[in-house]
C-alpha atoms as a PDB file:
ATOM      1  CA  UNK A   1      55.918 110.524 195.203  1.00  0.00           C
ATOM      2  CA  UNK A   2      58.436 108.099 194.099  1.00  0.00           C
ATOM      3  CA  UNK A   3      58.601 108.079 191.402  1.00  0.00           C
ATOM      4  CA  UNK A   4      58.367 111.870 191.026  1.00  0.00           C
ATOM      5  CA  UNK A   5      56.123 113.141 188.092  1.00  0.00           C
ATOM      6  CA  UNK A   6      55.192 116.272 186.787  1.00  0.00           C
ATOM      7  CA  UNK A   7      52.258 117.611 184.820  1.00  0.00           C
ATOM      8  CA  UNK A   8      53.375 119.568 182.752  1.00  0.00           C
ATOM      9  CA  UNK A   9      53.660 118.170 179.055  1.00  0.00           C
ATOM     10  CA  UNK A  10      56.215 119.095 176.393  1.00  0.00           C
ATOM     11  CA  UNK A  11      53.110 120.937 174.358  1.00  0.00           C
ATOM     12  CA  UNK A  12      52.502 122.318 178.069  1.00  0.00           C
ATOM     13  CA  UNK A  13      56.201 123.946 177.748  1.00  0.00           C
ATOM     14  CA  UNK A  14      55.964 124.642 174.450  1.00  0.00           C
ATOM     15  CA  UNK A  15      52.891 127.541 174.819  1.00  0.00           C
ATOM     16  CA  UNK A  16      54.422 128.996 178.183  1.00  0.00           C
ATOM     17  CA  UNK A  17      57.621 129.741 175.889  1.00  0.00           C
ATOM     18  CA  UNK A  18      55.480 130.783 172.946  1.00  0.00           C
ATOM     19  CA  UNK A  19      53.846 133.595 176.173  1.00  0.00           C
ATOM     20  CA  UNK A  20      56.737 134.782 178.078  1.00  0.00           C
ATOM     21  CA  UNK A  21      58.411 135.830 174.139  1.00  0.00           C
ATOM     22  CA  UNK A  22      55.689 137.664 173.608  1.00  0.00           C
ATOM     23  CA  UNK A  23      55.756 139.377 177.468  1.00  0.00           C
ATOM     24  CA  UNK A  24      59.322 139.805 175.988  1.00  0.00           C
ATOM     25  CA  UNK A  25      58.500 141.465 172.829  1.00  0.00           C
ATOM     26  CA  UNK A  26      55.413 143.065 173.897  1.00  0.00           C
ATOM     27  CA  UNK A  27      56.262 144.205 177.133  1.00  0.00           C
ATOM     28  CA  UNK A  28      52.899 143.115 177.955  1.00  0.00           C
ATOM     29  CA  UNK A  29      50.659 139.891 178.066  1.00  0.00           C
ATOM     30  CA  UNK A  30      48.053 137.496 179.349  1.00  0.00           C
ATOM     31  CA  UNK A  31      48.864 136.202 182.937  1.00  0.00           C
ATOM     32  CA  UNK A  32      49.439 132.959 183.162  1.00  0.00           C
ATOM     33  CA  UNK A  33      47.551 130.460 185.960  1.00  0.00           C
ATOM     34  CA  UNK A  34      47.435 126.821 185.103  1.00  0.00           C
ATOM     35  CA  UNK A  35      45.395 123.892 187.232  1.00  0.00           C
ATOM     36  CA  UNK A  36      45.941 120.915 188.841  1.00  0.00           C
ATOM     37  CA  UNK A  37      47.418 119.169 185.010  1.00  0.00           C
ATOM     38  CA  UNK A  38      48.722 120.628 181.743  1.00  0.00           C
ATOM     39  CA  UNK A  39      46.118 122.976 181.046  1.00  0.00           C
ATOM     40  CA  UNK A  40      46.892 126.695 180.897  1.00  0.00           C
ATOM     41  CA  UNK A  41      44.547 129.176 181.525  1.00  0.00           C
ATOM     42  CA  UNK A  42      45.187 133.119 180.145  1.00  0.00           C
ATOM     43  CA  UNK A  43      43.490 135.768 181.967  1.00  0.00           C
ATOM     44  CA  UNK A  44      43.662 139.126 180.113  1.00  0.00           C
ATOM     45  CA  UNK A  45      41.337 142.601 179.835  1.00  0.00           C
ATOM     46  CA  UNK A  46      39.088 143.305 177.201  1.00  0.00           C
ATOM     47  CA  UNK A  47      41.944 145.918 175.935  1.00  0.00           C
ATOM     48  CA  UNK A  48      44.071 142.998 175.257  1.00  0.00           C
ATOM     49  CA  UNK A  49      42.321 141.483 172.562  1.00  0.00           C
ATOM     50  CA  UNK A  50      44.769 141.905 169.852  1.00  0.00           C
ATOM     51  CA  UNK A  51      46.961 139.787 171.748  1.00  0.00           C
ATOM     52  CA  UNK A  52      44.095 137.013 172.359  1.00  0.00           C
ATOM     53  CA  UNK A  53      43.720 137.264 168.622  1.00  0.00           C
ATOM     54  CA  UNK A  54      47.181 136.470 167.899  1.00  0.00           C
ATOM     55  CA  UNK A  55      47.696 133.890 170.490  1.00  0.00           C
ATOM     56  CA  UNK A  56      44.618 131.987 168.466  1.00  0.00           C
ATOM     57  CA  UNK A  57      46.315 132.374 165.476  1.00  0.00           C
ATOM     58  CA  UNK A  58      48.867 131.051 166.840  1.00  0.00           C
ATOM     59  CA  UNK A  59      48.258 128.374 168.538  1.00  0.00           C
ATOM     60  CA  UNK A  60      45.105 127.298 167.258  1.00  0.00           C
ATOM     61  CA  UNK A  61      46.565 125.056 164.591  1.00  0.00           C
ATOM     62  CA  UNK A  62      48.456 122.698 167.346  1.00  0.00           C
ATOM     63  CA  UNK A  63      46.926 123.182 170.292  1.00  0.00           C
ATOM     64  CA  UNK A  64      42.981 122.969 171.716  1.00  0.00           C
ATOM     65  CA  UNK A  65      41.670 126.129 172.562  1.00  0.00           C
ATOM     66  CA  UNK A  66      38.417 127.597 174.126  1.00  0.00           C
ATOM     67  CA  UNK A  67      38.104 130.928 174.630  1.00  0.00           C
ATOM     68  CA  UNK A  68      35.208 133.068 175.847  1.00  0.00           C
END
């Protein structure tokens, strides 16, 4: 479209950094899949959920979260 626009939004940015250093200190992670706007969506197994813990923690104080 002109003009072009995007949908992702700087908080957007600033959580898929927050994942890929922990992919990069962990050497494992959530995957990533994200919709049609900003929202990101974490798929991980059951096994992971000392990671989903700490991604709460986290992110929890700046960003909206709902896990189940």
């Amino acid at each position: 479209s002109i003009p072009a626009f995007g949908y992702l939004t700087p908080a957007s940015l600033e959580v898929l950094n927050t994942l890929r250093k922990l992919w990069e200190s962990e050497k494992r992670g959530p995957i990533v899949t994200m919709d049609a706007g900003p929202n990101i969506h974490l798929l991980y197994p059951s096994d992971m959920n000392d990671l989903a813990e700490f991604l709460k923690k986290e992110l929890s104080s700046q960003f909206k979260l709902f896990c189940s």
